[in-house]
PDB file of N, CA and C in Angstrom:
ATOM      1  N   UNK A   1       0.123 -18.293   4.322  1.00  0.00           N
ATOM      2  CA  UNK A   1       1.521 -17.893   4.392  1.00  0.00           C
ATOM      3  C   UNK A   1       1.585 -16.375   4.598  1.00  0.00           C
ATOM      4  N   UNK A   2       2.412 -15.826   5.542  1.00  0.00           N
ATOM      5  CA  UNK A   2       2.873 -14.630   5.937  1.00  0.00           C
ATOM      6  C   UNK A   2       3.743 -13.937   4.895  1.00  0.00           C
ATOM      7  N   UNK A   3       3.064 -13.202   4.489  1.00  0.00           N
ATOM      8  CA  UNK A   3       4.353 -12.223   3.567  1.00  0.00           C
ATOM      9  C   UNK A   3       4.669 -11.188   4.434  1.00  0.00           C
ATOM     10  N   UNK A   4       5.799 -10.247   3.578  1.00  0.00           N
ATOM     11  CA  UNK A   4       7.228  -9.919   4.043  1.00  0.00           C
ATOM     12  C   UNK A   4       6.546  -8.238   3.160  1.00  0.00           C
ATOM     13  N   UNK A   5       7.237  -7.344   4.231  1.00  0.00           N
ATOM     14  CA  UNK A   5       7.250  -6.279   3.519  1.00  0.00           C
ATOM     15  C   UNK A   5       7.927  -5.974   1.989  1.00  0.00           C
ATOM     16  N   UNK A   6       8.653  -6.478   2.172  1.00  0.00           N
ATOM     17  CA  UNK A   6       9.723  -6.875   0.949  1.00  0.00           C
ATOM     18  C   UNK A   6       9.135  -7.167  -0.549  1.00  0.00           C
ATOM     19  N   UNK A   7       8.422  -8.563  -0.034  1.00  0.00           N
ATOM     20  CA  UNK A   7       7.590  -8.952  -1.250  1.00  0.00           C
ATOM     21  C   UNK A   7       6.904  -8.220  -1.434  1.00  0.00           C
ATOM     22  N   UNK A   8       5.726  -7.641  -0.693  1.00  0.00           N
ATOM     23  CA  UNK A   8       4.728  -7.135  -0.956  1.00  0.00           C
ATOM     24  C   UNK A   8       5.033  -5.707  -1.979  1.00  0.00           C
ATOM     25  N   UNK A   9       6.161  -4.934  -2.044  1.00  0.00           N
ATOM     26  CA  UNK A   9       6.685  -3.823  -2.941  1.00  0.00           C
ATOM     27  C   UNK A   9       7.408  -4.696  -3.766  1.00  0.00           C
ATOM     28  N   UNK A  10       7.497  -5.833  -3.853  1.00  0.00           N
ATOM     29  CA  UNK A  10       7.953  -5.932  -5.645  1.00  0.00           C
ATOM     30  C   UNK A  10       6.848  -5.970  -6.640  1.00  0.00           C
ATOM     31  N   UNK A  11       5.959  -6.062  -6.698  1.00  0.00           N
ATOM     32  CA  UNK A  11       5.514  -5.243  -7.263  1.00  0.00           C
ATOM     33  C   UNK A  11       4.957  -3.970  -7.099  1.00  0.00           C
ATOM     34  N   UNK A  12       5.118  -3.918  -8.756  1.00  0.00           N
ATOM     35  CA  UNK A  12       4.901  -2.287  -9.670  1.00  0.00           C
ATOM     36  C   UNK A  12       3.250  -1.593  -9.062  1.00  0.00           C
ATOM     37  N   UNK A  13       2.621  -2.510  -9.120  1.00  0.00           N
ATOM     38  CA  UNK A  13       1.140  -1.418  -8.598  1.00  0.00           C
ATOM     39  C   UNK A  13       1.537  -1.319  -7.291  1.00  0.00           C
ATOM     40  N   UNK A  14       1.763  -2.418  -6.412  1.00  0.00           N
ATOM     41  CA  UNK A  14       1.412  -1.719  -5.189  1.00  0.00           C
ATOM     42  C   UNK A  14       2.819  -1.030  -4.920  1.00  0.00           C
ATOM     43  N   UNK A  15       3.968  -0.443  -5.201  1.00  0.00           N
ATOM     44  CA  UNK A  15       4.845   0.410  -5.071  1.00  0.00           C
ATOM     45  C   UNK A  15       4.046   1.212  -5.651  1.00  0.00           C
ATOM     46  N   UNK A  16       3.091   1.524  -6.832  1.00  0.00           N
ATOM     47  CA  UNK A  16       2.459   2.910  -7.027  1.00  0.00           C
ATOM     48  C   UNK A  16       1.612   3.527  -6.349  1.00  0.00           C
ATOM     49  N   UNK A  17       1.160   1.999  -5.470  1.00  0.00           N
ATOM     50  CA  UNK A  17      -0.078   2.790  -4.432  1.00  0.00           C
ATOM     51  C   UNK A  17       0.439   3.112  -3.258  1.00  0.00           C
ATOM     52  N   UNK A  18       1.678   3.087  -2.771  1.00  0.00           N
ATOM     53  CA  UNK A  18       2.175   3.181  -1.886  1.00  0.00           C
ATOM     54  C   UNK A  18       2.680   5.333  -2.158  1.00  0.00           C
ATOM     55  N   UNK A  19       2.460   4.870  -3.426  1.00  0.00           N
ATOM     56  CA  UNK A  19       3.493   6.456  -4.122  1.00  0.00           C
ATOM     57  C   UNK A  19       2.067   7.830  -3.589  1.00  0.00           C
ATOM     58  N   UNK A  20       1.066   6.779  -4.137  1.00  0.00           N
ATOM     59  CA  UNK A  20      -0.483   7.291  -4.007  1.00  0.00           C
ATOM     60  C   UNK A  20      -0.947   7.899  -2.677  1.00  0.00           C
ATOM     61  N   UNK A  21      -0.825   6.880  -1.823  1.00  0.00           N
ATOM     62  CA  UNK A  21      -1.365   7.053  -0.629  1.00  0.00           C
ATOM     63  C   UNK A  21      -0.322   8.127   0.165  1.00  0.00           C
ATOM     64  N   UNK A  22       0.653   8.220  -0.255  1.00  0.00           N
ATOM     65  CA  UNK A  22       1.919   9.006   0.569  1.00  0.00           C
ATOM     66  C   UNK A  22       1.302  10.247   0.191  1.00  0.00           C
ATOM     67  N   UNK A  23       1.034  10.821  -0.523  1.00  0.00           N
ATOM     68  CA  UNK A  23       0.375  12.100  -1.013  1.00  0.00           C
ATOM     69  C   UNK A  23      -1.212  12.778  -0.478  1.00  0.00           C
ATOM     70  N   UNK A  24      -1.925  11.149  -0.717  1.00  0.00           N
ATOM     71  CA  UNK A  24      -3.016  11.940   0.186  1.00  0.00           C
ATOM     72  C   UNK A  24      -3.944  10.431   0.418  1.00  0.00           C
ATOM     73  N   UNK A  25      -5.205  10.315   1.379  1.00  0.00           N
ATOM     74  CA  UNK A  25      -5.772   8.929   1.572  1.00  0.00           C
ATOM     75  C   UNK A  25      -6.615   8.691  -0.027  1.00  0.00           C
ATOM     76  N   UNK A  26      -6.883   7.701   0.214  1.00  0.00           N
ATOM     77  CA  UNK A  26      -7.871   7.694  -1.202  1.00  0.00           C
ATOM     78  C   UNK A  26      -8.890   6.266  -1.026  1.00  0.00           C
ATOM     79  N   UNK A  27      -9.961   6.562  -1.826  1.00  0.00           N
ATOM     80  CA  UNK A  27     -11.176   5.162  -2.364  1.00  0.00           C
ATOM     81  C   UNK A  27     -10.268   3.967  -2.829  1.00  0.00           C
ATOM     82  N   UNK A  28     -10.957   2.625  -2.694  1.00  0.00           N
ATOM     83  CA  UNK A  28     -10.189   1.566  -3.578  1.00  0.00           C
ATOM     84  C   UNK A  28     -10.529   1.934  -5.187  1.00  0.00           C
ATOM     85  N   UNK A  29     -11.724   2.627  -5.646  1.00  0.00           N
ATOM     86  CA  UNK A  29     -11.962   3.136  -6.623  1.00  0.00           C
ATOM     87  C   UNK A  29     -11.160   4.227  -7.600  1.00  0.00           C
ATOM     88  N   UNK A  30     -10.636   4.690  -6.793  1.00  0.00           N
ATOM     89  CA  UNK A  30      -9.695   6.219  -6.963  1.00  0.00           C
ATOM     90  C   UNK A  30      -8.341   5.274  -7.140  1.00  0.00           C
ATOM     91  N   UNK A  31      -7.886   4.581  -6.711  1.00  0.00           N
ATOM     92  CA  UNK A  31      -6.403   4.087  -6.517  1.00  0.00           C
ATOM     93  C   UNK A  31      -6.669   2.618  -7.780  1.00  0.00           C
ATOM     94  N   UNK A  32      -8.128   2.247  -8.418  1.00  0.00           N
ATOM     95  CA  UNK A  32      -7.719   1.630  -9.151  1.00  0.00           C
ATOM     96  C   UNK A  32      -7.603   2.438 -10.301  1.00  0.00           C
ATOM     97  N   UNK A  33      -8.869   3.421 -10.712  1.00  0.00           N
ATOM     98  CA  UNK A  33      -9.023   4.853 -11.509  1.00  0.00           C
ATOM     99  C   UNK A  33      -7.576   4.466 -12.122  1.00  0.00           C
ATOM    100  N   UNK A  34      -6.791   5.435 -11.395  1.00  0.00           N
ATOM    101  CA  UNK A  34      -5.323   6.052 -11.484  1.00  0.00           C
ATOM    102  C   UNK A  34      -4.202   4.817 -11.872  1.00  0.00           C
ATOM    103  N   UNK A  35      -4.272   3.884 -11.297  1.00  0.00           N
ATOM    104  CA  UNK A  35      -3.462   2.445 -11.784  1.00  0.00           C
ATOM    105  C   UNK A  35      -4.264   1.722 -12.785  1.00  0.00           C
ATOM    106  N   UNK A  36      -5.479   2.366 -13.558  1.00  0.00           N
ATOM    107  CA  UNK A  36      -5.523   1.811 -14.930  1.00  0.00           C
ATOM    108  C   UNK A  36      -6.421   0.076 -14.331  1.00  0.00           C
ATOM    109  N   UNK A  37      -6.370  -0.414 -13.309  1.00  0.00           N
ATOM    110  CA  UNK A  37      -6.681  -1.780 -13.038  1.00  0.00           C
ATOM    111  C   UNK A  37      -8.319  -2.142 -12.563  1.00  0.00           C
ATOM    112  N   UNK A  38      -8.427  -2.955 -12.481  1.00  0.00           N
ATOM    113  CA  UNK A  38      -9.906  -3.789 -12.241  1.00  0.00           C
ATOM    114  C   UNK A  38      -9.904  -3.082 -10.688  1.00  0.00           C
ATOM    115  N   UNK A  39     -11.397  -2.960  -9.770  1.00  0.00           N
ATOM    116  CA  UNK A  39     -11.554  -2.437  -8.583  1.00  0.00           C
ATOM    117  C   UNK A  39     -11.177  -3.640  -7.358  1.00  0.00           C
ATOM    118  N   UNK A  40     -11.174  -4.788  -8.295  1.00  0.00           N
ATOM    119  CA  UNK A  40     -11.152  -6.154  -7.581  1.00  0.00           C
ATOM    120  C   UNK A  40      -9.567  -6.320  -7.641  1.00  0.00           C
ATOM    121  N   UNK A  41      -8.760  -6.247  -8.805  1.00  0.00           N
ATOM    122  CA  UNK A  41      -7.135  -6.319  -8.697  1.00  0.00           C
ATOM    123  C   UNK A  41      -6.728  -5.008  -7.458  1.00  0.00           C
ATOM    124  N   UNK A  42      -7.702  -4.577  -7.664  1.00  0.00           N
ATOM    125  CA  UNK A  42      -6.841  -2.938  -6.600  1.00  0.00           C
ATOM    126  C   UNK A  42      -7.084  -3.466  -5.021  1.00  0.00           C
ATOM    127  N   UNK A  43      -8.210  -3.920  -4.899  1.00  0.00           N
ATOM    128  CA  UNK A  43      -8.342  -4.651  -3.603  1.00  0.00           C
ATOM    129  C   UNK A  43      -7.520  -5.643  -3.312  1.00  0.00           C
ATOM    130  N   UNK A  44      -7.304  -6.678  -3.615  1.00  0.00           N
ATOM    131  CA  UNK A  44      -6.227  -7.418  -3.625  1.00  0.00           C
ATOM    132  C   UNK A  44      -5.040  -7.232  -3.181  1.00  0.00           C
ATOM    133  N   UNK A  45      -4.161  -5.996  -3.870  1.00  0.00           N
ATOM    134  CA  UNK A  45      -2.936  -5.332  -3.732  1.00  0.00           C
ATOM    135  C   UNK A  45      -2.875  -4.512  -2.204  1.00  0.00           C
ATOM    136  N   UNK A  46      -4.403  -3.912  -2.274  1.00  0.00           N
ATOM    137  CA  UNK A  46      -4.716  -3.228  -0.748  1.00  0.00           C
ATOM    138  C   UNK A  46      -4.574  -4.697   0.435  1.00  0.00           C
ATOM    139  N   UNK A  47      -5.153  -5.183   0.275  1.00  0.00           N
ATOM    140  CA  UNK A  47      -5.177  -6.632   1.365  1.00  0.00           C
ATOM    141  C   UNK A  47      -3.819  -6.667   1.286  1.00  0.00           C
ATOM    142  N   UNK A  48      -3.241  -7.220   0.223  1.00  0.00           N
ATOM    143  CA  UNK A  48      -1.469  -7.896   1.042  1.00  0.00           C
ATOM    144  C   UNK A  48      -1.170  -6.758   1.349  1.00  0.00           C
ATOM    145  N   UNK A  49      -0.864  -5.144   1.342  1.00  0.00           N
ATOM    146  CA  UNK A  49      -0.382  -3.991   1.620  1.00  0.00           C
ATOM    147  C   UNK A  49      -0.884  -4.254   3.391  1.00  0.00           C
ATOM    148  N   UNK A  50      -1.975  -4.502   3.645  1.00  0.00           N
ATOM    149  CA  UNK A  50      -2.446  -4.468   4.921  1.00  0.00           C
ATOM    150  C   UNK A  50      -2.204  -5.351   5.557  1.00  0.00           C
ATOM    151  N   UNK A  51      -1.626  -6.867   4.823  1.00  0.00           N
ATOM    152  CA  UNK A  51      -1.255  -7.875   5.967  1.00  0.00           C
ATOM    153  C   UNK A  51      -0.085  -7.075   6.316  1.00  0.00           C
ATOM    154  N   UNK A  52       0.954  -6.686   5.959  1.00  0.00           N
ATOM    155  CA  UNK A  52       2.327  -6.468   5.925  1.00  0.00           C
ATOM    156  C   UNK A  52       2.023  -5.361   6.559  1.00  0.00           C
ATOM    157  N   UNK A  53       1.591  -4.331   6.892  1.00  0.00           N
ATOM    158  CA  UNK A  53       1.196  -3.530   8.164  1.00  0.00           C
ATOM    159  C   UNK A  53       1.625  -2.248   7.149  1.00  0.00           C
ATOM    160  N   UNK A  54       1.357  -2.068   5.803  1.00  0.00           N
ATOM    161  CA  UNK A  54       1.776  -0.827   4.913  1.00  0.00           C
ATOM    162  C   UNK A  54       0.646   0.107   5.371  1.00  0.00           C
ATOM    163  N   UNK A  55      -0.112  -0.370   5.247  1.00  0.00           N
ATOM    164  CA  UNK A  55      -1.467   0.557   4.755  1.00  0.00           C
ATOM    165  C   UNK A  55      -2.470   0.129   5.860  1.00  0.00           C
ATOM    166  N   UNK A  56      -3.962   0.993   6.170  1.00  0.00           N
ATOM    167  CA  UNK A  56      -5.133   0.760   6.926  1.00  0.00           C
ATOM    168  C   UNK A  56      -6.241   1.145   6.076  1.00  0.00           C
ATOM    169  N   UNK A  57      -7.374   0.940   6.553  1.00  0.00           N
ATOM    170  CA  UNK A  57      -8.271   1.750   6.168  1.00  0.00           C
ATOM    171  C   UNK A  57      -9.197   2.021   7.045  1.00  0.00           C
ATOM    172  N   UNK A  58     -10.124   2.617   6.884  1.00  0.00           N
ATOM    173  CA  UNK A  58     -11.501   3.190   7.200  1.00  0.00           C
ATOM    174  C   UNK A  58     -12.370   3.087   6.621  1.00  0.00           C
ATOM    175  N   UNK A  59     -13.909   2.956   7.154  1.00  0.00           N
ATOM    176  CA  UNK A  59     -14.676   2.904   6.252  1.00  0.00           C
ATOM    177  C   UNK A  59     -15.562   4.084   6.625  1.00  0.00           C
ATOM    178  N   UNK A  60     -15.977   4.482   5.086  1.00  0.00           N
ATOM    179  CA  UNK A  60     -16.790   6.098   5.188  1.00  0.00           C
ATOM    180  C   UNK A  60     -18.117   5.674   4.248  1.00  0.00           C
ATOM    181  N   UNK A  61     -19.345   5.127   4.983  1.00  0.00           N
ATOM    182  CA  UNK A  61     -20.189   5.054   4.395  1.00  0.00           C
ATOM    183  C   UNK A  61     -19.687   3.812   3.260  1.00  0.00           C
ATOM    184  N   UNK A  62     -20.264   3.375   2.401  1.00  0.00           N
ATOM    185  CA  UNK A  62     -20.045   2.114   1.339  1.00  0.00           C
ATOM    186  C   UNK A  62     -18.162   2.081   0.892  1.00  0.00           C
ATOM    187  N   UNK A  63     -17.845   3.357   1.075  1.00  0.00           N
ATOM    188  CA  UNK A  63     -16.424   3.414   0.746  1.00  0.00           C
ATOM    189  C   UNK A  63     -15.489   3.144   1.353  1.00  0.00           C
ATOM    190  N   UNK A  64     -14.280   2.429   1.238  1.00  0.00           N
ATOM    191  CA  UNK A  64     -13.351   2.024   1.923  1.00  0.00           C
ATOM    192  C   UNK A  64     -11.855   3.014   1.644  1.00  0.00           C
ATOM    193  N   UNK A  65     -11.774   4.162   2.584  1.00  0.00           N
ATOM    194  CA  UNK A  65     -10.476   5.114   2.302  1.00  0.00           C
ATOM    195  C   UNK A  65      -9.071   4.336   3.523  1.00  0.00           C
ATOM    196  N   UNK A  66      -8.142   4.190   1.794  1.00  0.00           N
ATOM    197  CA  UNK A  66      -6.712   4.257   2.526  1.00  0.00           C
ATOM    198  C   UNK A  66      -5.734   5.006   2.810  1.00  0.00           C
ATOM    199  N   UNK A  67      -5.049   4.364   3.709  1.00  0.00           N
ATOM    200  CA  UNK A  67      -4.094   5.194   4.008  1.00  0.00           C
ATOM    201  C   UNK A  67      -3.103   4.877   4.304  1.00  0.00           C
ATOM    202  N   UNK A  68      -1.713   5.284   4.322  1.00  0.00           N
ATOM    203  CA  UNK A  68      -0.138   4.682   4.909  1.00  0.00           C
ATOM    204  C   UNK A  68      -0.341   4.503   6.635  1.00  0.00           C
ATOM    205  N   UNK A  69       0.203   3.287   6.810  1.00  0.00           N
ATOM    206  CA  UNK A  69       0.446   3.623   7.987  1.00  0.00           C
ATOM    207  C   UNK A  69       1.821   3.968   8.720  1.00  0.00           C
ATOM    208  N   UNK A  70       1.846   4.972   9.965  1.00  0.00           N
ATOM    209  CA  UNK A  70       3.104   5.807  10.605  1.00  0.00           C
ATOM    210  C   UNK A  70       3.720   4.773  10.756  1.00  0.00           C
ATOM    211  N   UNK A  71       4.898   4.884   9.948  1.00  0.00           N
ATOM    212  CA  UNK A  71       5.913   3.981  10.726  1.00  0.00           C
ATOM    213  C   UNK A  71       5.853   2.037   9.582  1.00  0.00           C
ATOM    214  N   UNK A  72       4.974   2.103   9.104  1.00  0.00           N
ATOM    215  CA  UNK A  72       4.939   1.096   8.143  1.00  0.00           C
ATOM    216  C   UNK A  72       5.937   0.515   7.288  1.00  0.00           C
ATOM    217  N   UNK A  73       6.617   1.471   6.567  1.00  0.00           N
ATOM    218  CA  UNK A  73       7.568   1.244   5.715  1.00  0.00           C
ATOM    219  C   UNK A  73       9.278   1.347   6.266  1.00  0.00           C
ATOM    220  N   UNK A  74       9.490   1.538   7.767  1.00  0.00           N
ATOM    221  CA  UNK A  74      10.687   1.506   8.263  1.00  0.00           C
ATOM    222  C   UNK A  74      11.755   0.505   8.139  1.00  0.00           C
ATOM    223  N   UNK A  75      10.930  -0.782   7.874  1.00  0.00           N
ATOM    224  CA  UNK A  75      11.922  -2.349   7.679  1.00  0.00           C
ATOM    225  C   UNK A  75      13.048  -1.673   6.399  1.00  0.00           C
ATOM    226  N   UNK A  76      11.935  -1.251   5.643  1.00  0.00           N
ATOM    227  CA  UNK A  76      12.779  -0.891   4.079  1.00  0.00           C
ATOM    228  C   UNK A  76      13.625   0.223   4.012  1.00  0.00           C
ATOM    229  N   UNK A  77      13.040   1.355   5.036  1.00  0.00           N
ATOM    230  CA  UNK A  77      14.196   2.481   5.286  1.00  0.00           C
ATOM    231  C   UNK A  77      14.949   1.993   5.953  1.00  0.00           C
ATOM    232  N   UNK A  78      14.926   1.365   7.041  1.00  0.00           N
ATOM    233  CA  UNK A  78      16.319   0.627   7.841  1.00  0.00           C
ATOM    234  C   UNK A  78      17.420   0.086   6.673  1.00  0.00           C
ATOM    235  N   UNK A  79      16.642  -1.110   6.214  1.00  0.00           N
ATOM    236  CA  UNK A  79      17.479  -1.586   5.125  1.00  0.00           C
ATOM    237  C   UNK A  79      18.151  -0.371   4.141  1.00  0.00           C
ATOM    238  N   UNK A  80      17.348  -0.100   3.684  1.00  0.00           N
ATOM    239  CA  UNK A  80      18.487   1.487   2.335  1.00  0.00           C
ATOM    240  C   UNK A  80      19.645   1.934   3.175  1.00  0.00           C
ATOM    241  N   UNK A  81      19.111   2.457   4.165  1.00  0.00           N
ATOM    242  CA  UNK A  81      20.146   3.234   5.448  1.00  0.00           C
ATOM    243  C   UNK A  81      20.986   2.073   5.794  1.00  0.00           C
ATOM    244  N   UNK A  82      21.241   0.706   6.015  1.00  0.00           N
ATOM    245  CA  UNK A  82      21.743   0.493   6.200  1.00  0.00           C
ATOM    246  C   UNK A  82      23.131   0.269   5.708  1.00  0.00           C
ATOM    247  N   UNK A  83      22.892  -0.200   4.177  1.00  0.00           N
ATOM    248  CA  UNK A  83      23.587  -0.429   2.500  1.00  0.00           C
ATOM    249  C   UNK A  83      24.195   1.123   2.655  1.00  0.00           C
ATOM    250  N   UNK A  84      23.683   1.971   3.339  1.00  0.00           N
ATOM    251  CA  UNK A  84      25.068   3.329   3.047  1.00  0.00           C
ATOM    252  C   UNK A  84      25.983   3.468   3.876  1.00  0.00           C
ATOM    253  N   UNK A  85      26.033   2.656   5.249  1.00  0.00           N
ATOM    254  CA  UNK A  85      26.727   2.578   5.984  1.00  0.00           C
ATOM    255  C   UNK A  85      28.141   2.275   5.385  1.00  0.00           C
TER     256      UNK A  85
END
């Protein structure tokens, strides 16, 4: 099943990793570090972030660095912007 940008930010971690990555790229290690969670729950949250076209990564040697992707989160700025119309 296809998830929805939507779903994928109701939850609380991955809206924090979203908070994370906006600031600077980071390890799945570093982004679980900081969210307190298992390296395996942080991966997880990274995968649906990446079906939904939030996030990418790279790989640097054994490490996997993420990052936002341009233009990723527009469904949800459309929507806010729209509700002020």
């Amino acid at each position: 099943m296809k998830r929805d940008l939507f779903s994928a930010i109701s939850d609380p971690n991955r809206r924090r990793i979203l908070e994370l990555l906006s600031a600077s790229p980071r390890t799945v290690g570093e982004l679980a570090a900081e969210l307190g969670i298992a390296q395996p729950s942080a991966t997880q949250h990274l995968a649906l972030l990446r079906e939904v076209g939030a996030v990418q990564f790279e790989k640097r040697g054994t490490a996997s660095v993420y990052r936002l992707v341009d233009g990723g989160l527009d469904a949800v700025t459309a929507w806010i912007s729209s509700l002020a119309e």
